[in-house]
Protein backbone atom coordinates (compact mmCIF):
# COMPACT_ATOMS: atom_id res chain seq x y z
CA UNK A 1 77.42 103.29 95.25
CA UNK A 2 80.71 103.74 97.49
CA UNK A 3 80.02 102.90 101.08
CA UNK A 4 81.36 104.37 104.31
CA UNK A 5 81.58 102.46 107.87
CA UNK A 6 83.84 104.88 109.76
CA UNK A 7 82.90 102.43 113.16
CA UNK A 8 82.99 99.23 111.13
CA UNK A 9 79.64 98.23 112.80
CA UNK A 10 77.55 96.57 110.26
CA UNK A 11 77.11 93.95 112.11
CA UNK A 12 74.55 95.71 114.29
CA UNK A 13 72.90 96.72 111.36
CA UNK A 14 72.83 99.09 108.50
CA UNK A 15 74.74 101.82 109.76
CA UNK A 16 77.09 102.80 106.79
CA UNK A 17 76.91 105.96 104.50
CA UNK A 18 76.21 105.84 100.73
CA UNK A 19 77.80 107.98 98.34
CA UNK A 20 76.36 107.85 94.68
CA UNK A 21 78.32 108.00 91.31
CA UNK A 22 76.70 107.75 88.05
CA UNK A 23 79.57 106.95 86.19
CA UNK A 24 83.39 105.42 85.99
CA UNK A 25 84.43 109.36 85.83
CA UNK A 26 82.61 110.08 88.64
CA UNK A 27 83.42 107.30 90.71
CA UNK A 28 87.16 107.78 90.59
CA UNK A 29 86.47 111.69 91.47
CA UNK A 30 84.87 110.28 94.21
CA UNK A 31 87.39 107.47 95.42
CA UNK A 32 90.91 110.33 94.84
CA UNK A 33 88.51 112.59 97.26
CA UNK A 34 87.40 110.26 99.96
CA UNK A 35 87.78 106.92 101.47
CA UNK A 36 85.87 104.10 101.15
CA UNK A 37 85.24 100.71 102.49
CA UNK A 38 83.06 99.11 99.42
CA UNK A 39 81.88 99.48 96.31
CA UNK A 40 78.39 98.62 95.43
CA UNK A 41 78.77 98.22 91.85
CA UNK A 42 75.08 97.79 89.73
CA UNK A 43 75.82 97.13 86.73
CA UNK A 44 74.20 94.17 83.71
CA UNK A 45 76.60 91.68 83.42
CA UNK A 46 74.69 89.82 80.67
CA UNK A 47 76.27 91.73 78.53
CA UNK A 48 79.93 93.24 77.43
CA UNK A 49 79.96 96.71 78.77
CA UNK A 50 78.59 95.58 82.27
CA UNK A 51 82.08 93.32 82.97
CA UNK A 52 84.20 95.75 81.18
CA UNK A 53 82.80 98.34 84.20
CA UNK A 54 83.72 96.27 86.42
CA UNK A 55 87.33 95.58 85.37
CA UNK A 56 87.73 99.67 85.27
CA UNK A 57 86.40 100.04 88.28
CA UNK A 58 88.76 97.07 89.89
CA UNK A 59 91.81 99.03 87.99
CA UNK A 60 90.51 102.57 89.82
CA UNK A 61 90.04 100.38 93.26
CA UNK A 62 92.73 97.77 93.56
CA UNK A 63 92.45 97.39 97.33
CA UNK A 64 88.53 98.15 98.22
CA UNK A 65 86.61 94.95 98.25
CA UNK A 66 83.58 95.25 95.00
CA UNK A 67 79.86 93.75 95.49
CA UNK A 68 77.82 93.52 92.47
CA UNK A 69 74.49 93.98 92.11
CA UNK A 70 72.59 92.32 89.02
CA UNK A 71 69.74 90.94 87.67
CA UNK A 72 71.48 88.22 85.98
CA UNK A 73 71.22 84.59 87.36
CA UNK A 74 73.52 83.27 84.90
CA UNK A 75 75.63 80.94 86.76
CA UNK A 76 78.79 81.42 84.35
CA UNK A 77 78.59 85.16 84.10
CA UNK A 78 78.44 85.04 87.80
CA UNK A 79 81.99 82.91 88.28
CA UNK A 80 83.53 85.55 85.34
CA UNK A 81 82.42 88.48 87.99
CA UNK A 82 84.46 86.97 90.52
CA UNK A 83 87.11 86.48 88.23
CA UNK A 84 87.63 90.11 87.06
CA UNK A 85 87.87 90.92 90.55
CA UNK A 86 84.26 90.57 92.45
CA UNK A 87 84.39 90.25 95.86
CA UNK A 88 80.56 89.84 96.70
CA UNK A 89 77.50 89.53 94.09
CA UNK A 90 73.74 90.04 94.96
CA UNK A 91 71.08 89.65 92.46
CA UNK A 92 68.63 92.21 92.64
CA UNK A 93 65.40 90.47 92.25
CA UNK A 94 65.74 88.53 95.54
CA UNK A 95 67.55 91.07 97.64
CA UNK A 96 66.36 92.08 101.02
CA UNK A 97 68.50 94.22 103.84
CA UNK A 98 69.66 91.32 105.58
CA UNK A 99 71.17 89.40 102.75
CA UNK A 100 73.12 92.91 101.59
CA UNK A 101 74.27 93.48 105.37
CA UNK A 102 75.44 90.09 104.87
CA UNK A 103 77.21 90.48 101.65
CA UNK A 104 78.83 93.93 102.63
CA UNK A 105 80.06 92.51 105.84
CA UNK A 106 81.64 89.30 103.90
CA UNK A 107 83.09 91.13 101.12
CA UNK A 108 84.97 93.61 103.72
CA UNK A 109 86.24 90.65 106.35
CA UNK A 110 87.46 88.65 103.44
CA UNK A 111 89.18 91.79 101.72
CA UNK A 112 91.11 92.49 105.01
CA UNK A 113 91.68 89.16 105.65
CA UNK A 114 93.46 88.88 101.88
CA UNK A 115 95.41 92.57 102.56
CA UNK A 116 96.64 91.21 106.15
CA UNK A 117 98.18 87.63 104.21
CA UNK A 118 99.36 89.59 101.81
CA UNK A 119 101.13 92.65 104.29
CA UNK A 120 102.54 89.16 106.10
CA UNK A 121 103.87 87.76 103.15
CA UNK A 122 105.20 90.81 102.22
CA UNK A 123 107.13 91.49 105.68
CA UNK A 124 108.89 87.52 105.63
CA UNK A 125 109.94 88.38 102.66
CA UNK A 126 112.00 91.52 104.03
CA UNK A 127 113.24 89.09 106.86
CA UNK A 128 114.70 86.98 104.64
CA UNK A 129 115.96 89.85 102.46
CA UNK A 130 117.65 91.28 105.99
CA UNK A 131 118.93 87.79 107.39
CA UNK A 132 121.15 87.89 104.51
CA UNK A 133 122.56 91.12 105.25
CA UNK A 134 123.05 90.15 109.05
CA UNK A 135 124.86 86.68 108.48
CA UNK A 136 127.67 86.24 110.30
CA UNK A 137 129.77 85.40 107.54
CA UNK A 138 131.54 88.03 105.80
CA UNK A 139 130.70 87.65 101.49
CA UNK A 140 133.16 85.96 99.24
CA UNK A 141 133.43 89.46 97.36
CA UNK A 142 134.13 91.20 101.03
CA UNK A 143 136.99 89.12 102.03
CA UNK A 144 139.04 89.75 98.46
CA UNK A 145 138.68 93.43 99.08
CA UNK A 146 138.74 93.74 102.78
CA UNK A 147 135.74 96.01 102.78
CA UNK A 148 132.65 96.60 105.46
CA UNK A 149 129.42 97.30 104.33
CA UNK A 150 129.17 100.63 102.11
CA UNK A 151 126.08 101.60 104.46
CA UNK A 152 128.35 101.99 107.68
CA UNK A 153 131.88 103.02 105.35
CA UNK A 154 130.32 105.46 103.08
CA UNK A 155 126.46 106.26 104.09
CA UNK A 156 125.70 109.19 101.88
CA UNK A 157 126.89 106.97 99.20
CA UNK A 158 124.72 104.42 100.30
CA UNK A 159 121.50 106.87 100.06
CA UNK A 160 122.64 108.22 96.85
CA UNK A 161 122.79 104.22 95.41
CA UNK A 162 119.30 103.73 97.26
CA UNK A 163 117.56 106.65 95.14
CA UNK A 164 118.91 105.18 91.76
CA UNK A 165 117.86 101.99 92.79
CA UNK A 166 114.50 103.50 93.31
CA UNK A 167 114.24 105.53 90.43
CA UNK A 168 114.92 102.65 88.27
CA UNK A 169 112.46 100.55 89.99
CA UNK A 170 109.66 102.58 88.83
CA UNK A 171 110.86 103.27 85.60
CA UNK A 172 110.29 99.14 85.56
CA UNK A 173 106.68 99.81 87.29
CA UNK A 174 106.21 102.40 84.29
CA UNK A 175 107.16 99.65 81.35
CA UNK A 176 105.22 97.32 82.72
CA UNK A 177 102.25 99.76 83.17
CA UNK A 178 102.41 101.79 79.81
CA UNK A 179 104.41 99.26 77.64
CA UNK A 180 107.29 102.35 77.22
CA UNK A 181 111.14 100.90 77.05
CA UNK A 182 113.37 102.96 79.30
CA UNK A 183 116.82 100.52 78.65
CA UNK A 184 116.50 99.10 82.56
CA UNK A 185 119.22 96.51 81.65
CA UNK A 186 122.06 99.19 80.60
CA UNK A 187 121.18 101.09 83.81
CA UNK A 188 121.56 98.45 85.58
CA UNK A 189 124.41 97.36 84.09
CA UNK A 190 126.13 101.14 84.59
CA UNK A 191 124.22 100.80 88.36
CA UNK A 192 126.94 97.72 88.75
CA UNK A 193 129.50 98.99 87.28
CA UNK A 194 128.99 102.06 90.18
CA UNK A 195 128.86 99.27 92.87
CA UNK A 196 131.59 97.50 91.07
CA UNK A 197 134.05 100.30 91.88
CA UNK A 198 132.69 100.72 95.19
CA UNK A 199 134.21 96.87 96.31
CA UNK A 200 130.30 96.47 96.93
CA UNK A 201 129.45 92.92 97.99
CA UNK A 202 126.30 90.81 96.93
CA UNK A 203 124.70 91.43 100.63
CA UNK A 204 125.19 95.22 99.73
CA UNK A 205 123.03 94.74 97.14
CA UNK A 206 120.37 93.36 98.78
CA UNK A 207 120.74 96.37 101.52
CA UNK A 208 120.19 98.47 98.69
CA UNK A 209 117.07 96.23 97.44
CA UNK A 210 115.59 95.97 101.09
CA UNK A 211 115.97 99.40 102.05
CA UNK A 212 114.41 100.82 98.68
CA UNK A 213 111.63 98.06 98.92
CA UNK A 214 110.60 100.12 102.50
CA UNK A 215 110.82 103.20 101.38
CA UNK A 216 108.61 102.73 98.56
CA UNK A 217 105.77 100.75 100.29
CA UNK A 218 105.22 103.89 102.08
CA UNK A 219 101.77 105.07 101.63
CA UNK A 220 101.34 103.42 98.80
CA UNK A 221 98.40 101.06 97.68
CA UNK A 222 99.09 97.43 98.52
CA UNK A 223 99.00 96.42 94.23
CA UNK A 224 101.53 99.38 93.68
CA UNK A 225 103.26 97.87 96.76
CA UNK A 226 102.88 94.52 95.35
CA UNK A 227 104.15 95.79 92.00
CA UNK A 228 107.09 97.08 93.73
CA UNK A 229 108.02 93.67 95.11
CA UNK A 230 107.73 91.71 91.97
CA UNK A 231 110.01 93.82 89.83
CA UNK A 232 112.45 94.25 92.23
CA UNK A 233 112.74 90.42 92.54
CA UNK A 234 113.72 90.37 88.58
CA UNK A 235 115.79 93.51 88.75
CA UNK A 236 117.83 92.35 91.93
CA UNK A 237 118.62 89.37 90.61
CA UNK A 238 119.59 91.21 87.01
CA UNK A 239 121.59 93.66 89.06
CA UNK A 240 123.36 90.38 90.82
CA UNK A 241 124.17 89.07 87.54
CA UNK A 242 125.49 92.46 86.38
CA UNK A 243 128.18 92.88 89.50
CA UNK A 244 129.39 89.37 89.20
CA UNK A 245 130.13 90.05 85.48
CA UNK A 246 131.75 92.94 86.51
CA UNK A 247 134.45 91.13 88.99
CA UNK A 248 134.82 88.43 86.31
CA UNK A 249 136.23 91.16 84.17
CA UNK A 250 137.56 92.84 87.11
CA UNK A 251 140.08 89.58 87.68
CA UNK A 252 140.83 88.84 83.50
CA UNK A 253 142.13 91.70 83.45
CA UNK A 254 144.42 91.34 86.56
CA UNK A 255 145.50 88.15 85.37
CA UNK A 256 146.36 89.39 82.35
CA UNK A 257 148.31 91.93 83.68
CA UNK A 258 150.34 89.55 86.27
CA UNK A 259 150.65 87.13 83.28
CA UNK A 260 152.53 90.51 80.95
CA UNK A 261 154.99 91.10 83.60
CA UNK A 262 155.69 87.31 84.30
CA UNK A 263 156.70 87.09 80.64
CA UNK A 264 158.39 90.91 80.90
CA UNK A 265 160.45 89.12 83.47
């Protein structure tokens, strides 16, 4: 059953809606259609297809807090409920309406209290993604070039570098998801090579990271946002590695060349 509390007042009592599905099908009809703020899951956990419901139903509901109903007392199955991603369990045979007010009303408060960490976590990470581009000091990589920051010298540049950056940050949501290879690391690579030729700095980089990272969170579930956060740790950092290969290059070859005309001298 998927439960609706548009005034959040369960506390007064049962005041919440109940929508019925019969089946996974169903239920994810149900959850693209509507919005919910629980799932009351029955199910039989005593055996396999009851904990393999619940781990679809987690995967169709990554953000709406799950209590299961069951007649099982085993202690064990109980703790591998939770683990698959359980928020609240009830066994049936001593239920009564205050104990599943109770439930519903812990299972909620403790989802949003998880999603709130988690949206605060999230946003000190962007600080200290954004301190880095607001330091005082001017990169290494800036003061050999002489350049300012490519989002104030060349902004439509800039977006253009954001939407590759984001394009190839869910092509790395869709390997992960699907197990498909899409060669990330020689886009990246040609991504630095762009950046390279640009006179980018490292702290452009991580405009480009930060900026995508807020764009993308949009409207989007808080796993997908999640998701979105973890790659783009691993492909900044790749993308890092990628530019500072790039000057290393970038400087053999100008040594080199000064070395030639010392000796054509």
């Amino acid at each position: 059953m998927l439960l609706k509390a548009p005034q959040c007042s369960l506390a007064e009592g049962l005041t919440f809606t109940l929508t019925q599905a019969q089946d996974l099908q169903e239920t994810a009809e149900k959850l693209a259609g509507e919005k919910f703020d629980l799932i009351l899951l029955s199910l039989e956990i005593s055996v396999p297809p009851g904990l393999n419901i619940l781990v679809k139903t987690r995967e169709l509901a990554s953000t709406i807090p799950i209590v299961v109903q069951t007649t099982s007392n085993d202690e064990k199955l109980v703790v591998k409920a939770f683990q698959l991603g359980a928020d609240g369990y009830i066994q049936l045979n001593n239920i009564d309406s205050s104990l599943l007010v109770y439930q519903i009303r812990v299972a909620i408060e403790r989802q949003q209290y998880v999603l709130n960490l988690k949206h605060q976590q999230q946003e000190e990470e962007f600080r200290e993604l954004e301190q880095l581009i607001k330091g005082g000091q001017t990169s290494i990589t800036a003061k050999m070039f002489g350049s300012e920051a490519i989002r104030q010298s060349i902004p439509d540049i800039f977006q253009q570098l954001v939407q590759n950056y984001g394009e190839l940050l869910d092509l790395a949501l869709e390997e992960q998801a699907y197990k498909v290879e899409h060669n990330l690391s020689e886009r990246l690579r040609s991504l630095a090579d762009k950046l390279g030729f640009l006179k980018a700095s490292p702290r452009d980089v991580v405009d480009i990271h930060t900026t995508t990272l807020r764009q993308k969170n949009q409207d989007v579930t808080l796993a997908k946002a999640q998701a979105y956060v973890s790659e783009g740790r691993l492909m900044v950092l790749e993308l890092m590695g990628y530019l500072v290969s790039f000057y290393r290059k970038y400087y053999i070859g100008l040594s080199n060349i000064k070395l030639f005309n010392n000796t054509q001298s």
